[in-house]
C-alpha atoms as a PDB file:
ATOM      1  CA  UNK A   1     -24.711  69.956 170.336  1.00  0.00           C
ATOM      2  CA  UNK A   2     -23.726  73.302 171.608  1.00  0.00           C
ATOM      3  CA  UNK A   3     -20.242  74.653 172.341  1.00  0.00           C
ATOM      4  CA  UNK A   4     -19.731  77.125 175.145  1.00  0.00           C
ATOM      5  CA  UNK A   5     -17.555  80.064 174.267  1.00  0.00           C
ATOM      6  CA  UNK A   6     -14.999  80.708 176.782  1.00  0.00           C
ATOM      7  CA  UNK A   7     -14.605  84.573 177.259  1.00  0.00           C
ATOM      8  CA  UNK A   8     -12.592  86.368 180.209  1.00  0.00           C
ATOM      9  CA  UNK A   9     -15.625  86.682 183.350  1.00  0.00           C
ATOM     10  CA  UNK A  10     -15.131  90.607 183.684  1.00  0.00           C
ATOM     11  CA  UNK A  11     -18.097  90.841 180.732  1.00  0.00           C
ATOM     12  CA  UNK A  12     -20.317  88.505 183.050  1.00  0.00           C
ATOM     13  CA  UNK A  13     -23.969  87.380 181.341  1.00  0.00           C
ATOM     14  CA  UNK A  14     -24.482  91.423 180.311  1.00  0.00           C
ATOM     15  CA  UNK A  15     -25.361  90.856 176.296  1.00  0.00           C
ATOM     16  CA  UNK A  16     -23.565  94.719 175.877  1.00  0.00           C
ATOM     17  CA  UNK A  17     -20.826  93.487 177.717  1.00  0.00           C
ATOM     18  CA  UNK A  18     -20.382  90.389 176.067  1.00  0.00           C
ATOM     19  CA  UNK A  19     -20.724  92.517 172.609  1.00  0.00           C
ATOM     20  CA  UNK A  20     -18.146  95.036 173.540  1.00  0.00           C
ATOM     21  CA  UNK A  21     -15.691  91.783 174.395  1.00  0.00           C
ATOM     22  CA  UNK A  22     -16.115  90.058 171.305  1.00  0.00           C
ATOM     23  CA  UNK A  23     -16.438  92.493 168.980  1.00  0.00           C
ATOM     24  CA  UNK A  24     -13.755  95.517 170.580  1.00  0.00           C
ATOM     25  CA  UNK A  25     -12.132  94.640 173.564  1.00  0.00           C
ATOM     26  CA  UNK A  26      -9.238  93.864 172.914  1.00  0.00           C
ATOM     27  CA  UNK A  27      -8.527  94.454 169.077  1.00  0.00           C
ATOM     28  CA  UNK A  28      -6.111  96.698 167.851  1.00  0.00           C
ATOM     29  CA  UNK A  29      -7.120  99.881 166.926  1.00  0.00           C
ATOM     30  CA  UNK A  30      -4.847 102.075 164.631  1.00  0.00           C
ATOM     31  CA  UNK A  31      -7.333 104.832 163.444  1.00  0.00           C
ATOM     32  CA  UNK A  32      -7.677 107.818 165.460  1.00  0.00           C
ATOM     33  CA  UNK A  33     -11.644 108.745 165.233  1.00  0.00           C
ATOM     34  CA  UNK A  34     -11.837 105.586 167.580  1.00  0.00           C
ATOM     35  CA  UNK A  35      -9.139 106.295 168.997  1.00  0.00           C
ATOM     36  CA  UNK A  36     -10.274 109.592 170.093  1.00  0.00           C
ATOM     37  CA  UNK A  37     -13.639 108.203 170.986  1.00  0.00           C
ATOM     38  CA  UNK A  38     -12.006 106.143 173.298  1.00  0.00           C
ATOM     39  CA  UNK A  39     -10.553 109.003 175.016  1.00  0.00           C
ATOM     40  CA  UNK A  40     -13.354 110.740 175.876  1.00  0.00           C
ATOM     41  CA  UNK A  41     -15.161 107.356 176.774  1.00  0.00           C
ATOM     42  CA  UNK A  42     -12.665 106.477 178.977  1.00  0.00           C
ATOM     43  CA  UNK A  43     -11.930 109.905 181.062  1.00  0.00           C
ATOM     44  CA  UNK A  44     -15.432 109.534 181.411  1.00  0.00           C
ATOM     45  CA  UNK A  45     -15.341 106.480 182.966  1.00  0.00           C
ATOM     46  CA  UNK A  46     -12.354 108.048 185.689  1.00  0.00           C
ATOM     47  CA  UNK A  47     -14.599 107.119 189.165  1.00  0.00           C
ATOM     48  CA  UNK A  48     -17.024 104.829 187.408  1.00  0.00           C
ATOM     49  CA  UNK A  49     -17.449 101.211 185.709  1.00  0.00           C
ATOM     50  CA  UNK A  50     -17.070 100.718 182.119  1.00  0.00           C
ATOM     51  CA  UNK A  51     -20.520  99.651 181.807  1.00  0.00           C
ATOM     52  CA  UNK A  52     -22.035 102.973 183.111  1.00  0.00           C
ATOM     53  CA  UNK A  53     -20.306 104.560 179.928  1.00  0.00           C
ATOM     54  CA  UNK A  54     -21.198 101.472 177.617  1.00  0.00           C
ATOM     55  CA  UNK A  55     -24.695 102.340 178.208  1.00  0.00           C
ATOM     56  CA  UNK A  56     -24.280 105.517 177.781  1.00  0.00           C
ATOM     57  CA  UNK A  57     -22.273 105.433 174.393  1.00  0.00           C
ATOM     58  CA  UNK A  58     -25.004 106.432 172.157  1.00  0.00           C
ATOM     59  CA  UNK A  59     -25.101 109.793 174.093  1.00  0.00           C
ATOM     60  CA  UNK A  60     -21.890 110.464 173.985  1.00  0.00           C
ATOM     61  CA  UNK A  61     -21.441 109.768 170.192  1.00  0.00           C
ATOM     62  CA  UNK A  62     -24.546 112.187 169.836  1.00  0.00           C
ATOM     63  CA  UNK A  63     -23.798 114.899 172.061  1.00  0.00           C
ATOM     64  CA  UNK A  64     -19.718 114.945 171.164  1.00  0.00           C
ATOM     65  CA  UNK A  65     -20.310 115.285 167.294  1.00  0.00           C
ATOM     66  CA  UNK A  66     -19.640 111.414 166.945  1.00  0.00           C
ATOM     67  CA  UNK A  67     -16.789 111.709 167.732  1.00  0.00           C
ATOM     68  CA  UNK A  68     -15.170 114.007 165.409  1.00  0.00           C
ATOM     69  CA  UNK A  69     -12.100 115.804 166.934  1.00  0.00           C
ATOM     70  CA  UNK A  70     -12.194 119.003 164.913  1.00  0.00           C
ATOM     71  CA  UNK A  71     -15.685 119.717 165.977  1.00  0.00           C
ATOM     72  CA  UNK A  72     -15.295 118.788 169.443  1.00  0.00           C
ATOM     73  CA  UNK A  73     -12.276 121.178 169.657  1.00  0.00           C
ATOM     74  CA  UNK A  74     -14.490 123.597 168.387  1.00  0.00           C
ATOM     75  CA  UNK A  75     -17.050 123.266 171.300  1.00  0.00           C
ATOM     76  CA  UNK A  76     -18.350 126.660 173.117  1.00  0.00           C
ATOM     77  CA  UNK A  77     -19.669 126.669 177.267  1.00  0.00           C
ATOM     78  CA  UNK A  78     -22.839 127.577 175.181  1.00  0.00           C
ATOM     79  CA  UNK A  79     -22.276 123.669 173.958  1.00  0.00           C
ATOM     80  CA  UNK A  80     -21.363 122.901 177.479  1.00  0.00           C
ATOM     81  CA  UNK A  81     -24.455 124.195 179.369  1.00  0.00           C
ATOM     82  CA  UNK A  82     -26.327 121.980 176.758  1.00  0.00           C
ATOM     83  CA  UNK A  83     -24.485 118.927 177.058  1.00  0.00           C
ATOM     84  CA  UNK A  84     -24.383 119.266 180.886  1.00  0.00           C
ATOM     85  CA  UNK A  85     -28.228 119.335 181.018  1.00  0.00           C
ATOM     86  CA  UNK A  86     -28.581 115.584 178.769  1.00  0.00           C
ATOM     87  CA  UNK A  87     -29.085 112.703 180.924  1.00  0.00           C
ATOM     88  CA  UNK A  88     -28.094 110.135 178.203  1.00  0.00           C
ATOM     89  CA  UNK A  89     -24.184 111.001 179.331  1.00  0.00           C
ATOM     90  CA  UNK A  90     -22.955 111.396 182.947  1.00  0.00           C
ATOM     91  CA  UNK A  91     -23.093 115.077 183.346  1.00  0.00           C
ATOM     92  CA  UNK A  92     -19.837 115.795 185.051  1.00  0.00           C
ATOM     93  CA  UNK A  93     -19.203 119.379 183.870  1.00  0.00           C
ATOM     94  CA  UNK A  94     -15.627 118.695 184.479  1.00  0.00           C
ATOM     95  CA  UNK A  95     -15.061 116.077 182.320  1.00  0.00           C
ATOM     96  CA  UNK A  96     -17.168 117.442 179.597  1.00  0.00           C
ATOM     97  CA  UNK A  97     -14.966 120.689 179.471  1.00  0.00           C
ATOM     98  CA  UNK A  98     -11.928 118.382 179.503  1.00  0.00           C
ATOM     99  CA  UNK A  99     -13.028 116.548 176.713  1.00  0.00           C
ATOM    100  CA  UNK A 100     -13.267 119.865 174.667  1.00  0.00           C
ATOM    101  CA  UNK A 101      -9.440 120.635 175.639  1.00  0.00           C
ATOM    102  CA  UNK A 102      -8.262 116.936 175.699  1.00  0.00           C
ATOM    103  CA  UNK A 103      -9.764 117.634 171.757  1.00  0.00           C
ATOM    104  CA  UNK A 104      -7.531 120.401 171.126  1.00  0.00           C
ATOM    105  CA  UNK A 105      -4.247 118.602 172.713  1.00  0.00           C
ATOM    106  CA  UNK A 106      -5.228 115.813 170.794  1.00  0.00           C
ATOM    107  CA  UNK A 107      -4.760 117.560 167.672  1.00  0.00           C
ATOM    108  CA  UNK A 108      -1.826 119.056 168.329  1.00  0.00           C
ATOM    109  CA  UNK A 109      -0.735 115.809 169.225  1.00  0.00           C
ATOM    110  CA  UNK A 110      -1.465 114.192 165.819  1.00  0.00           C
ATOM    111  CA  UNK A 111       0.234 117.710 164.073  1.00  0.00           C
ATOM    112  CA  UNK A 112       3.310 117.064 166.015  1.00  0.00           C
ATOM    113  CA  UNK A 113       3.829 113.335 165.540  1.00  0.00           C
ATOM    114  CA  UNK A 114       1.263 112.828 162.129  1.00  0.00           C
ATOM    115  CA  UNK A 115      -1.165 110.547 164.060  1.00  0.00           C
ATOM    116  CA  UNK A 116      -2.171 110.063 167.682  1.00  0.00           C
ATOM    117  CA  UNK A 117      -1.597 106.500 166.916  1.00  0.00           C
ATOM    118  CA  UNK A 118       2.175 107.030 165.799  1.00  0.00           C
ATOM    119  CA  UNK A 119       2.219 109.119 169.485  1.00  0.00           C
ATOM    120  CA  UNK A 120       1.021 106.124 171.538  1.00  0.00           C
ATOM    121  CA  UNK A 121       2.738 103.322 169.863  1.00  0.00           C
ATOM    122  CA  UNK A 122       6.248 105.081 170.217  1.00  0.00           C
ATOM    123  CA  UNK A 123       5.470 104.271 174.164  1.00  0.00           C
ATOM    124  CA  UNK A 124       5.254 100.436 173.421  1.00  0.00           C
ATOM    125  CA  UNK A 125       8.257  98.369 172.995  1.00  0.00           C
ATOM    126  CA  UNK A 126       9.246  98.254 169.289  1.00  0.00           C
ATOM    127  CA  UNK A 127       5.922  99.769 168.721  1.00  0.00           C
ATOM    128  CA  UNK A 128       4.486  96.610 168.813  1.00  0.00           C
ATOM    129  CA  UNK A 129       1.326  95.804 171.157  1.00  0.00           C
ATOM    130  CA  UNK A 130       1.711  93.843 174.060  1.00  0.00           C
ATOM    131  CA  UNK A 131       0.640  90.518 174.599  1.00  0.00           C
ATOM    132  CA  UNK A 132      -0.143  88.955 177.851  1.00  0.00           C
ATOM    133  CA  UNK A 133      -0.649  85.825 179.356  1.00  0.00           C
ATOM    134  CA  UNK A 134      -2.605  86.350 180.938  1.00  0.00           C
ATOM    135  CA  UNK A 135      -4.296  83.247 183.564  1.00  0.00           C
ATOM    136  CA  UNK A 136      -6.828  84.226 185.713  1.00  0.00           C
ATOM    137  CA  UNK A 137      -8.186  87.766 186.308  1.00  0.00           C
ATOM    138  CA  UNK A 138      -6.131  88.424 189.272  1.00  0.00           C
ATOM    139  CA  UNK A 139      -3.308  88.306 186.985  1.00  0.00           C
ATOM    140  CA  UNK A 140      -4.504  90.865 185.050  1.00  0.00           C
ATOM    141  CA  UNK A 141      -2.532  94.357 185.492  1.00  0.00           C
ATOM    142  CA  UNK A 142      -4.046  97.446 186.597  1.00  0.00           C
ATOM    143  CA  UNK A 143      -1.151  99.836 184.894  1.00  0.00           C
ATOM    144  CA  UNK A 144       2.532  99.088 183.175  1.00  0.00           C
ATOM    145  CA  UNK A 145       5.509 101.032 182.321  1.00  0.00           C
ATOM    146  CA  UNK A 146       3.857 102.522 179.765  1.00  0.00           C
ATOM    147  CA  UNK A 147       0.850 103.359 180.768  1.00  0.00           C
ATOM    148  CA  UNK A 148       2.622 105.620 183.320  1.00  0.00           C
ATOM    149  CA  UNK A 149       4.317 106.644 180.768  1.00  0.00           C
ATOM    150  CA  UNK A 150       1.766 107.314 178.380  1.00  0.00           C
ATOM    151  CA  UNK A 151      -0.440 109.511 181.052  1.00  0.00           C
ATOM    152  CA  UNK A 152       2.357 111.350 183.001  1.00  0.00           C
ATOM    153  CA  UNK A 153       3.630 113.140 179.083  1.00  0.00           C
ATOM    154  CA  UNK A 154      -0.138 113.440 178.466  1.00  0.00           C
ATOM    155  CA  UNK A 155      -1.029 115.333 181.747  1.00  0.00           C
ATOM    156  CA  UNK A 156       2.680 117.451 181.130  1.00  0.00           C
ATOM    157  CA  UNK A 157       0.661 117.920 177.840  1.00  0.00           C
ATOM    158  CA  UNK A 158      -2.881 119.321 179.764  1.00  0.00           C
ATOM    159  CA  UNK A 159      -4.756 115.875 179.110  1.00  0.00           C
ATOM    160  CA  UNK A 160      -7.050 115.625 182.559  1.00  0.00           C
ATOM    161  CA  UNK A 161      -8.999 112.670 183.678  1.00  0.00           C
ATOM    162  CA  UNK A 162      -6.601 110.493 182.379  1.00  0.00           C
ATOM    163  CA  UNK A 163      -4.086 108.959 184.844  1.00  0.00           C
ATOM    164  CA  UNK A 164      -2.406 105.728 184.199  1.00  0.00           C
ATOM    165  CA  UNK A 165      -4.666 102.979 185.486  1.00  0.00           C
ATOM    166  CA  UNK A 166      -7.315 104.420 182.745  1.00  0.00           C
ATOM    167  CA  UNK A 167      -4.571 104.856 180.673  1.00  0.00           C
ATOM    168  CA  UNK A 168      -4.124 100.943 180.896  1.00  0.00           C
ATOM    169  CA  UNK A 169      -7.681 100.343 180.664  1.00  0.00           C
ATOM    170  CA  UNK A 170      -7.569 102.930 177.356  1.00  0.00           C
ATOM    171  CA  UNK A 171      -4.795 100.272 175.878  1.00  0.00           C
ATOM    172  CA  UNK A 172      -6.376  96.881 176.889  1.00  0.00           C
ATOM    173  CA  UNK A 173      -9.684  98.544 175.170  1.00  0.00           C
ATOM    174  CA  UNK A 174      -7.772 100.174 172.057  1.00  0.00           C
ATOM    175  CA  UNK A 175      -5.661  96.502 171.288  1.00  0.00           C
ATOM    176  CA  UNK A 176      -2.254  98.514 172.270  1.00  0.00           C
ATOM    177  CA  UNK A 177      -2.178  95.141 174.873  1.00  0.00           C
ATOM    178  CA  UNK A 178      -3.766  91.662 174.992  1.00  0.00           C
ATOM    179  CA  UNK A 179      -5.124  90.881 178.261  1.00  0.00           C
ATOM    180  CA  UNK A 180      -7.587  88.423 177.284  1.00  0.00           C
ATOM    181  CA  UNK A 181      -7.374  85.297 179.144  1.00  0.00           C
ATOM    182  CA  UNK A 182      -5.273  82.754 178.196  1.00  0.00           C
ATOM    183  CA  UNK A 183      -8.591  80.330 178.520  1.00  0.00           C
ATOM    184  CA  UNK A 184     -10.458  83.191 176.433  1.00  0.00           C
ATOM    185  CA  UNK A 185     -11.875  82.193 172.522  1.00  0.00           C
ATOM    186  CA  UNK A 186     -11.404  85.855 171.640  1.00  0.00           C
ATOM    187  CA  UNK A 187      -7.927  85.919 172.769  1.00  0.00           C
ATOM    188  CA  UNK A 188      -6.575  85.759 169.132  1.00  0.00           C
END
């Protein structure tokens, strides 16, 4: 006897997809390596679908120093020019710069409020993630309150690529909401 497992469409039959539901979508994140890697995945997604970047995460995590926001801060147009020449990223030398300076605001980010996390949370009512219920995908919101919220202080702060419908899709990804499907196994 098998059981079907019920998980919101958006992933389709795509086993990365399907992965990246299960295992991420979804579930709260509260250390800021990943959520810093989600950052830079996610600006880099601005114009594109998730899955372009999923399949390209490898190269990112490669080419930005796996993500570690001290190094990446660090980067020189010397590292530029090379990044900007690797296919296994999309080589938008626009976004790559702004990664290196979204870096440096992000530190000064965690310096000012002792962790990007304790930053974004402070946007969220009581600090607590959001959950919800979410039906059908339809339902599903685009951008909130705070996710206008969230991207209109970080572009006053210099963060580019980042405006607040990736904003939301940053929080649904980082667990700062729940919009899995009501119907969806990996809801809770």
């Amino acid at each position: 006897m098998t059981t079907t497992v019920q998980r919101c469409p958006w992933c389709g039959d795509d086993p990365l997809y399907s992965q990246y539901h299960d295992e991420e979508w979804g579930k709260q994140v509260k250390d800021d390596k990943t959520l810093f890697e989600f950052l830079i995945l996610e600006s880099a997604q601005a114009g594109l679908s998730w899955i372009t970047i999923l399949r390209r995460r490898e190269g990112y995590r490669r080419l930005f120093a796996d993500f570690n926001v001290e190094k990446v801060a660090r980067f020189t147009q010397e590292d530029v020019e090379n990044i900007v020449q690797d296919p296994a990223i999309i080589r938008h030398r626009g976004k790559i710069e702004a990664s290196i300076s979204n870096a440096q605001i992000f530190i000064a980010i965690q310096k000012e409020f002792g962790s990007f996390y304790n930053y974004l949370y402070q946007f969220l009512p009581n600090q607590q993630r959001i959950e919800n219920k979410v039906e059908t995908l339809k339902d599903a919101p685009v951008e909130s309150i705070e996710s206008k919220a969230i991207a209109k202080d970080l572009k006053k702060r210099g963060i580019k690529f980042f405006g607040s419908t990736i904003c939301y899709a940053y929080m649904q990804a980082v667990g700062m909401v729940n919009d899995h499907l009501q119907s969806c196994d990996f809801r809770n």
